[in-house]
Protein backbone atom coordinates (compact mmCIF):
# COMPACT_ATOMS: atom_id res chain seq x y z
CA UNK A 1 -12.19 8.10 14.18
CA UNK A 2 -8.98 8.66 14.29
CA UNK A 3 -6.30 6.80 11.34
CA UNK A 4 -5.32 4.06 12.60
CA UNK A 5 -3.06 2.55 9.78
CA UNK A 6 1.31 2.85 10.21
CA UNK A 7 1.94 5.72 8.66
CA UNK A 8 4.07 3.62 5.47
CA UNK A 9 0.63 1.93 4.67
CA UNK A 10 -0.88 5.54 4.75
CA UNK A 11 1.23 6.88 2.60
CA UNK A 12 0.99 3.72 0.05
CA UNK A 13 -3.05 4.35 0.23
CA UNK A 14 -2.46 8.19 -0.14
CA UNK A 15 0.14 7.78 -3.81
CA UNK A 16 -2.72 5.39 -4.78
CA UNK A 17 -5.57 7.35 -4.81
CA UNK A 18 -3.24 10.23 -6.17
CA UNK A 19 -2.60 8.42 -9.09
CA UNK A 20 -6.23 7.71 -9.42
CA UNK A 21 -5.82 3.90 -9.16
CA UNK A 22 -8.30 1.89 -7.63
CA UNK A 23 -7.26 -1.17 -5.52
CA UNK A 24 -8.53 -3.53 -8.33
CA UNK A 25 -5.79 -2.05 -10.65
CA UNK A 26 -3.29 -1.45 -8.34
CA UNK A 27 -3.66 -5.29 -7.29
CA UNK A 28 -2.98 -6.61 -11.07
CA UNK A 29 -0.46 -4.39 -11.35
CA UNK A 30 1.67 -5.72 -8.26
CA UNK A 31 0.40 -8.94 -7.83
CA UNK A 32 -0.94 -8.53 -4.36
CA UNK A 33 -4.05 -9.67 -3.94
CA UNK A 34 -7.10 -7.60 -3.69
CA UNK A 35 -8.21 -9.25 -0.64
CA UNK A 36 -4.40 -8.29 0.89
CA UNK A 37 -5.03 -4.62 -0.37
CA UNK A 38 -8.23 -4.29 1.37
CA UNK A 39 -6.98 -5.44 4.58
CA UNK A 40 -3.71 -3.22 4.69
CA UNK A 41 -5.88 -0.08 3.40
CA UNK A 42 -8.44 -0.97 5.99
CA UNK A 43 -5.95 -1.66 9.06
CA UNK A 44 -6.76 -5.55 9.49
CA UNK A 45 -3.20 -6.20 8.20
CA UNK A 46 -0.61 -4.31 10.10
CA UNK A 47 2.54 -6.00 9.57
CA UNK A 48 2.68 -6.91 6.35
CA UNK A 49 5.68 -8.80 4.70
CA UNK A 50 8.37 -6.71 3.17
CA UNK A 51 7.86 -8.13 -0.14
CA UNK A 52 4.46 -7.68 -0.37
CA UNK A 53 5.36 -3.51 0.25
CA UNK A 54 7.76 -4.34 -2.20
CA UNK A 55 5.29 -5.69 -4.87
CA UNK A 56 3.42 -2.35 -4.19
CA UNK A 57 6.06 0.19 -4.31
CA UNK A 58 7.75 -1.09 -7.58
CA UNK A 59 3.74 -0.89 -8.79
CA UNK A 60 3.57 2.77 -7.63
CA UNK A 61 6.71 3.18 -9.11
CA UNK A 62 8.09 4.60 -5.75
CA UNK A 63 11.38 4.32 -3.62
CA UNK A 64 11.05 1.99 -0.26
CA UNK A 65 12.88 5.11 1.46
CA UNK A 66 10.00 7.63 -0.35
CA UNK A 67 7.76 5.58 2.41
CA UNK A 68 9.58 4.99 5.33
CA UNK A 69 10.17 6.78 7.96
CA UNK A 70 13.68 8.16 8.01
């Protein structure tokens, strides 16, 4: 099956399990709810608000442009 998730989403999901941080953590850490991080990871959510990939950048201690497409 082929991935199906934008490819900003992907790379959030791909820093994650990098880091070795399970969605549980990564959700008290940013404040996003679990339920919210299941449905980007999973591809139910596919717009998701810009402060919600905020919330989970500044978690992952990323960049917004280390994401995005340039």
């Amino acid at each position: 099956m082929e991935n199906m998730l934008p490819d900003f989403l992907n790379k959030l999901k791909n820093k994650r399990e990098q880091r070795g941080i399970t969605q549980k953590e990564l959700s008290r850490m940013s404040g996003v709810s679990y339920s919210t991080l299941t449905k980007l990871e999973s591809g139910i959510i596919k717009n998701p608000s810009f402060i919600i990939i905020y919330k989970i950048t500044k978690a992952l201690d990323l960049k917004l442009d280390e994401i995005m497409d340039q």
